[in-house]
N, C-alpha and C. Protein backbone atom coordinates (compact mmCIF):
# COMPACT_ATOMS: atom_id res chain seq x y z
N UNK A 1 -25.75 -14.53 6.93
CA UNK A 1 -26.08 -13.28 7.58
C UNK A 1 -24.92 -12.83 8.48
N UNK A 2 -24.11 -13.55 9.20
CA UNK A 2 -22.99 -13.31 10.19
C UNK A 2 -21.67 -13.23 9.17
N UNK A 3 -21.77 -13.46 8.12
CA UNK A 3 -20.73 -12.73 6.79
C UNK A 3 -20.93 -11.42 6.80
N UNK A 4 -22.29 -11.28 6.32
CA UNK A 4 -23.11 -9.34 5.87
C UNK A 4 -22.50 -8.72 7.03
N UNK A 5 -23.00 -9.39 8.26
CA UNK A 5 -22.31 -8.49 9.35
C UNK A 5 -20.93 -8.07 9.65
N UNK A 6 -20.21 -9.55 9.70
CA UNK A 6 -18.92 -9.09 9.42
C UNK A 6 -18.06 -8.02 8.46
N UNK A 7 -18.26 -8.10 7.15
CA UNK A 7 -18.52 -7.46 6.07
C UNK A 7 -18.29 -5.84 6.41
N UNK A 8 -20.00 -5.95 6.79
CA UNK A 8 -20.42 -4.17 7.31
C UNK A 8 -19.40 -3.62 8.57
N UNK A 9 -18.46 -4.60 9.22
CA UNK A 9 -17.89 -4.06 10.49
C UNK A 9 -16.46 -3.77 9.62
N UNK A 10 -15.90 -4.85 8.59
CA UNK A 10 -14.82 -4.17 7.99
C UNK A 10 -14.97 -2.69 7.19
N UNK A 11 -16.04 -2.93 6.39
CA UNK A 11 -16.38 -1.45 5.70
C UNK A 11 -16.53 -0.54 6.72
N UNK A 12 -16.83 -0.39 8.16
CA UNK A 12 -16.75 0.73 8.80
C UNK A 12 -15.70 0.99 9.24
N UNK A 13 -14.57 -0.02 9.46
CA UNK A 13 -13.31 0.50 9.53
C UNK A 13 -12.41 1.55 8.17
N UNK A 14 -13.09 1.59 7.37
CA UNK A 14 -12.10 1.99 6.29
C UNK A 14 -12.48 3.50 6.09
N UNK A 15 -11.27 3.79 5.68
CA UNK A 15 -11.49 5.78 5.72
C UNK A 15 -12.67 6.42 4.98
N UNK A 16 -13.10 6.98 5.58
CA UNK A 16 -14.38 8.29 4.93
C UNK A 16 -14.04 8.27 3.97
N UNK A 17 -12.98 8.16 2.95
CA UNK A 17 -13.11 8.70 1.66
C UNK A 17 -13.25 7.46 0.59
N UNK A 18 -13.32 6.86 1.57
CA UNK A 18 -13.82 4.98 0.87
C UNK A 18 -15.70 4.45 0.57
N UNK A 19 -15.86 5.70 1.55
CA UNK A 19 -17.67 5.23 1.86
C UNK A 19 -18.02 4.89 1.00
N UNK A 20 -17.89 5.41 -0.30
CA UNK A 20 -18.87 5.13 -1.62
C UNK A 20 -17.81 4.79 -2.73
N UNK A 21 -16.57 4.02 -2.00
CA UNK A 21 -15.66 3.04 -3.18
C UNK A 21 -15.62 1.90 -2.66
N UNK A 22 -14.73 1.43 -2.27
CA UNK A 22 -14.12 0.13 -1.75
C UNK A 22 -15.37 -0.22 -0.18
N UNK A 23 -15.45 0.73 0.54
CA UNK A 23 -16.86 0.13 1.61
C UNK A 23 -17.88 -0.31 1.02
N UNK A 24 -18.55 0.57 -0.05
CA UNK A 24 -19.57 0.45 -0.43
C UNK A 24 -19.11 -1.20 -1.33
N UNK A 25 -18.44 -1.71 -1.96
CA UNK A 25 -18.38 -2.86 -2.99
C UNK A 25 -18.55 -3.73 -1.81
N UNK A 26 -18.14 -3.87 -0.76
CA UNK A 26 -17.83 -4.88 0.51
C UNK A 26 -18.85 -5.29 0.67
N UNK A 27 -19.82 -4.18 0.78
CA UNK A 27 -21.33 -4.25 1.46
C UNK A 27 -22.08 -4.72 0.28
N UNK A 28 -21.86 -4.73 -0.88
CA UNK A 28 -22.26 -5.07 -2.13
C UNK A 28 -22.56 -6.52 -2.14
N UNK A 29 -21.08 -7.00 -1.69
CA UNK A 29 -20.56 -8.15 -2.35
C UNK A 29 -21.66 -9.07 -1.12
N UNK A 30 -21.42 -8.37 -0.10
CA UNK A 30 -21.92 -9.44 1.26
C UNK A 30 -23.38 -9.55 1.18
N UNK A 31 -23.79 -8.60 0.64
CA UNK A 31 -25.54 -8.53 0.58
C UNK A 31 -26.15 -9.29 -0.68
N UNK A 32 -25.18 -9.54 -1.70
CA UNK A 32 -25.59 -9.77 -2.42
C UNK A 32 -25.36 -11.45 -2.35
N UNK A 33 -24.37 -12.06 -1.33
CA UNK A 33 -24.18 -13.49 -1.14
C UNK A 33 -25.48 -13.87 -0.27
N UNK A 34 -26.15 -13.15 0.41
CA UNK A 34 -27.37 -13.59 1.23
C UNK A 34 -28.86 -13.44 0.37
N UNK A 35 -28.41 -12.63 -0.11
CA UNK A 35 -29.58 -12.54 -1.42
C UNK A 35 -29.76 -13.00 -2.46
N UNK A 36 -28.70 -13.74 -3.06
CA UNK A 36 -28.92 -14.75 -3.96
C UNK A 36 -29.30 -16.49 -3.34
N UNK A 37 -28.76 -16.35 -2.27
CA UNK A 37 -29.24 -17.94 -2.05
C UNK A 37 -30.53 -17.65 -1.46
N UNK A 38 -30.97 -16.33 -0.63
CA UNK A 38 -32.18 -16.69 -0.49
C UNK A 38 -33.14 -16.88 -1.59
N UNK A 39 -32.83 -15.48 -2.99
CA UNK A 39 -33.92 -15.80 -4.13
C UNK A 39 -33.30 -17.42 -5.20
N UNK A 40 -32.49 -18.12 -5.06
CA UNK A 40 -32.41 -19.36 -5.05
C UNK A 40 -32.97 -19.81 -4.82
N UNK A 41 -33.36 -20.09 -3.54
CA UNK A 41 -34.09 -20.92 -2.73
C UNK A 41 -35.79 -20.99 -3.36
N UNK A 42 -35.94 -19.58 -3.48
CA UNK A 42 -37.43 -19.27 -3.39
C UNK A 42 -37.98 -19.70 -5.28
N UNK A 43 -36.82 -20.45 -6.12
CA UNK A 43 -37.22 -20.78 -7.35
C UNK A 43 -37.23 -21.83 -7.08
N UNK A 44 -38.11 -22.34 -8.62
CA UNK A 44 -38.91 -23.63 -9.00
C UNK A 44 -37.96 -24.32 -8.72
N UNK A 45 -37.07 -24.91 -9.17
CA UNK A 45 -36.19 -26.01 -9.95
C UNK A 45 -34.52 -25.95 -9.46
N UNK A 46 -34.31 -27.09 -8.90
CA UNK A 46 -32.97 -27.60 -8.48
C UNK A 46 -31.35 -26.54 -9.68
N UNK A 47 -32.11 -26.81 -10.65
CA UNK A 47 -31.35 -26.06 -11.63
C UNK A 47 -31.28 -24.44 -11.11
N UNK A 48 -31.99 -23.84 -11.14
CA UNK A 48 -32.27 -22.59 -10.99
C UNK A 48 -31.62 -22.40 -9.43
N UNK A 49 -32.22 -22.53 -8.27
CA UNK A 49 -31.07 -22.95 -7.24
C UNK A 49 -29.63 -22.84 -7.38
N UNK A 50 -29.09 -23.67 -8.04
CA UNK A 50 -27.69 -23.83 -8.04
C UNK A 50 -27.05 -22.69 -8.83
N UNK A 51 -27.84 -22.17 -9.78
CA UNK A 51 -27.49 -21.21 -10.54
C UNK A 51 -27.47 -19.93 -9.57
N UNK A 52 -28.13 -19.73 -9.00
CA UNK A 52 -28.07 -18.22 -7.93
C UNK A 52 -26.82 -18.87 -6.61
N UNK A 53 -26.97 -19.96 -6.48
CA UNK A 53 -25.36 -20.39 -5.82
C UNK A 53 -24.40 -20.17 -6.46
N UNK A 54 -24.18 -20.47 -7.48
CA UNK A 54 -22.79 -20.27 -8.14
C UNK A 54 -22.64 -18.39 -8.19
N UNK A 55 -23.63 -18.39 -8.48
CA UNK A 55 -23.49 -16.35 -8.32
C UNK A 55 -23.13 -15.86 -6.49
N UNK A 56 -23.66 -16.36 -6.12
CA UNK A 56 -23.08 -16.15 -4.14
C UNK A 56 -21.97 -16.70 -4.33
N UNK A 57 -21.56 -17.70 -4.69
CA UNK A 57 -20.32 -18.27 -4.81
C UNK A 57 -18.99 -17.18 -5.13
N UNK A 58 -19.88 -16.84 -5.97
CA UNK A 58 -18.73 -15.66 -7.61
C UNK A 58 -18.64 -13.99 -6.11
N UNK A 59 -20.16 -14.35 -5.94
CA UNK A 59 -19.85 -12.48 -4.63
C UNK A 59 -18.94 -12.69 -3.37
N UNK A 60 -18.89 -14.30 -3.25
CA UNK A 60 -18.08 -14.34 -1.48
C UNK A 60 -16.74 -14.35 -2.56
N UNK A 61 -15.90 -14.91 -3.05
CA UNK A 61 -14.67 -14.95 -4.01
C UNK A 61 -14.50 -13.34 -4.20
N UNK A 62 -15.48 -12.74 -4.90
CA UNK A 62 -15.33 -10.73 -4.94
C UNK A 62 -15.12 -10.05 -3.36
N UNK A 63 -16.16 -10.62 -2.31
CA UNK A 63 -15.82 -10.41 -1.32
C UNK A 63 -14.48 -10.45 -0.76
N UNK A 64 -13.86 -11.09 -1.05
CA UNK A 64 -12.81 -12.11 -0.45
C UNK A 64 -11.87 -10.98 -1.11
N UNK A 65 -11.57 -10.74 -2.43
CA UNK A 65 -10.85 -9.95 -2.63
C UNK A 65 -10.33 -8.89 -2.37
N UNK A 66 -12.37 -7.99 -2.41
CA UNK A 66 -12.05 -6.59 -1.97
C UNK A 66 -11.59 -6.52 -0.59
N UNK A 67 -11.41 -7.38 0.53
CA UNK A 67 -11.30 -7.45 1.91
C UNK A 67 -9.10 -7.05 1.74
N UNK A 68 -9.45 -8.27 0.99
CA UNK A 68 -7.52 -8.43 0.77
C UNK A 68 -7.06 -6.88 0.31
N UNK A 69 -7.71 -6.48 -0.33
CA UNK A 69 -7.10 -4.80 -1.19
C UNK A 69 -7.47 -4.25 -0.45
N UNK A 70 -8.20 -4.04 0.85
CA UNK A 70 -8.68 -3.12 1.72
C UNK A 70 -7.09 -2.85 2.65
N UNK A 71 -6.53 -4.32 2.93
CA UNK A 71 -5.44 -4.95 3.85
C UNK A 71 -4.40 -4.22 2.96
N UNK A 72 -4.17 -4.65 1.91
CA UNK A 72 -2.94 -4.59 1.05
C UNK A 72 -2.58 -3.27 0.93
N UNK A 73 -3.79 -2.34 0.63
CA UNK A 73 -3.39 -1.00 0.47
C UNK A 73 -3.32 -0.16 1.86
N UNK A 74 -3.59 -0.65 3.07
CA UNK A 74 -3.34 -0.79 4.26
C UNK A 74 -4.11 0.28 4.53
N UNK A 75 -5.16 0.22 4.20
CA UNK A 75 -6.90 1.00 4.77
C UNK A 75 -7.40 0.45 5.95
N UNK A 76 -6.87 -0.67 6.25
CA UNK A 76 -7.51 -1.81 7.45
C UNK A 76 -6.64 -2.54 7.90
N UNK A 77 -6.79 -3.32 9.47
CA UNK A 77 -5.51 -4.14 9.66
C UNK A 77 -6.16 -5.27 9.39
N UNK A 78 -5.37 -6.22 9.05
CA UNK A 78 -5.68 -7.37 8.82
C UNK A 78 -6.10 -8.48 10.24
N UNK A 79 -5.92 -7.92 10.92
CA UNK A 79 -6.76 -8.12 12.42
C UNK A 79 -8.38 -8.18 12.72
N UNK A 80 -8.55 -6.89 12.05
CA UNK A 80 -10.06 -6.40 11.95
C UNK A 80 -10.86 -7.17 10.65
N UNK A 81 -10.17 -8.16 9.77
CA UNK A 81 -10.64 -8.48 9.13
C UNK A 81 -10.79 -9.77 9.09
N UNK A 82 -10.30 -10.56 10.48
CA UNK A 82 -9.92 -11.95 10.64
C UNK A 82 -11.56 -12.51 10.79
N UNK A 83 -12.54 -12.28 10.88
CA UNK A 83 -13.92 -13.13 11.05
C UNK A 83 -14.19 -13.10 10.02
N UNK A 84 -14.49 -11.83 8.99
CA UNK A 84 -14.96 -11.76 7.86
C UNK A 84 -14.14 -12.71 6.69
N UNK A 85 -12.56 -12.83 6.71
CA UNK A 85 -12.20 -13.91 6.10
C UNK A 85 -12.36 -14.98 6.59
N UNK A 86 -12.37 -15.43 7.70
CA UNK A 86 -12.82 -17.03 8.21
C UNK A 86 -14.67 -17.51 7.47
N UNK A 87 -15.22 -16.31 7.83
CA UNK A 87 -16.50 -16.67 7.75
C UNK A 87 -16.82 -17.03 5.54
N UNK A 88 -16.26 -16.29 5.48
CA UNK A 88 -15.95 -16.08 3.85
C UNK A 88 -15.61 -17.69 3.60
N UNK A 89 -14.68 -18.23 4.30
CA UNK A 89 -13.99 -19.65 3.94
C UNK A 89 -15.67 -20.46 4.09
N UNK A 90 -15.86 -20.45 5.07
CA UNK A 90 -17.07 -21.19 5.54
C UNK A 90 -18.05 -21.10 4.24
N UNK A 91 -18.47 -19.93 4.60
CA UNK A 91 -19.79 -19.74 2.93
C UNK A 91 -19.25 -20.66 2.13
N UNK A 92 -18.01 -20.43 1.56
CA UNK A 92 -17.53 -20.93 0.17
C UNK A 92 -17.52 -22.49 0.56
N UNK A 93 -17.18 -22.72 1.41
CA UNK A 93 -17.40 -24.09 1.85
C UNK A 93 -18.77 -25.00 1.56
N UNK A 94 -19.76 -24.14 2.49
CA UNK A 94 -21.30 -24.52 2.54
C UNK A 94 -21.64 -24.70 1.02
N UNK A 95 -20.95 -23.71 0.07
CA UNK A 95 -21.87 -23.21 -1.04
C UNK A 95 -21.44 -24.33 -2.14
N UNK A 96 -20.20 -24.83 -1.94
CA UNK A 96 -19.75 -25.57 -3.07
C UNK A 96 -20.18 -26.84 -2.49
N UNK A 97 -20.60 -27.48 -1.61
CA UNK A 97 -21.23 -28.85 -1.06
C UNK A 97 -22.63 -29.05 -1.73
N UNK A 98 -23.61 -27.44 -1.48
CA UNK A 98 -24.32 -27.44 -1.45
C UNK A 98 -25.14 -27.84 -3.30
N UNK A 99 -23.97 -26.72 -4.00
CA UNK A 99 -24.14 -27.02 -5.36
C UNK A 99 -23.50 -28.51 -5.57
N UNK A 100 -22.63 -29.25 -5.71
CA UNK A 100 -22.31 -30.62 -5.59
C UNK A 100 -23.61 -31.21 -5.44
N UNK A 101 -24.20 -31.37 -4.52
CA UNK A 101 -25.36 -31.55 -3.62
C UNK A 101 -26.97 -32.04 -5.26
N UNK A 102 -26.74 -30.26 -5.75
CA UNK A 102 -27.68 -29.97 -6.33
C UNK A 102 -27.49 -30.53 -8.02
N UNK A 103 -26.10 -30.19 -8.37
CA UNK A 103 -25.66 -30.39 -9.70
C UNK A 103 -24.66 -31.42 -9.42
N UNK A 104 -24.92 -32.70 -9.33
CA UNK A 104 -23.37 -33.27 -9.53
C UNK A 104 -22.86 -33.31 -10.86
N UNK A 105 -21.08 -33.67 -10.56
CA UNK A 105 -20.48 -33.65 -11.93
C UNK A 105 -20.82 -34.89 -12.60
């Protein structure tokens, strides 16, 4: 949830004419990493779980990107984006333990 937020504070930095391109995917990507592990969670089977992780997994990695092309094309400073990539590391962190956890190799 303190990703989504972060997330939503970079997408409000980026120009009006982004609202419904590059903001809107940000907010995509972040809502959709809290919403898959929660409907994860809420299925039967260890299998099924890990499977909506690896998809949060796949949205913080998209996240992660669109943040960098926000920087690169210099829509945002890369200042304003320093929690949302830290926090990004973290998820991906939590998420790949967590699947380990669930699916070992």
């Amino acid at each position: 949830m303190r990703l989504a937020n972060a997330s939503y504070a970079v997408a409000r930095t980026l120009p009006d004419e982004e609202r419904c391109g590059l903001a809107a995917q940000i907010r995509g990507a972040a809502v959709s990493i809290a919403a898959n592990i929660a409907e994860g969670k809420g299925r039967r089977t260890k299998a099924d779980f890990a499977r909506f992780l690896a998809i949060a997994r796949g949205s913080a990695r998209e996240l992660d990107t669109l943040v960098d092309i926000a920087v690169d094309c210099g829509m945002t400073k890369a200042q304003s984006t320093r929690e949302a990539k830290q926090l990004v590391l973290e998820v991906l962190s939590m998420l790949t333990v967590m699947l380990r956890h669930l699916a070992p190799l």
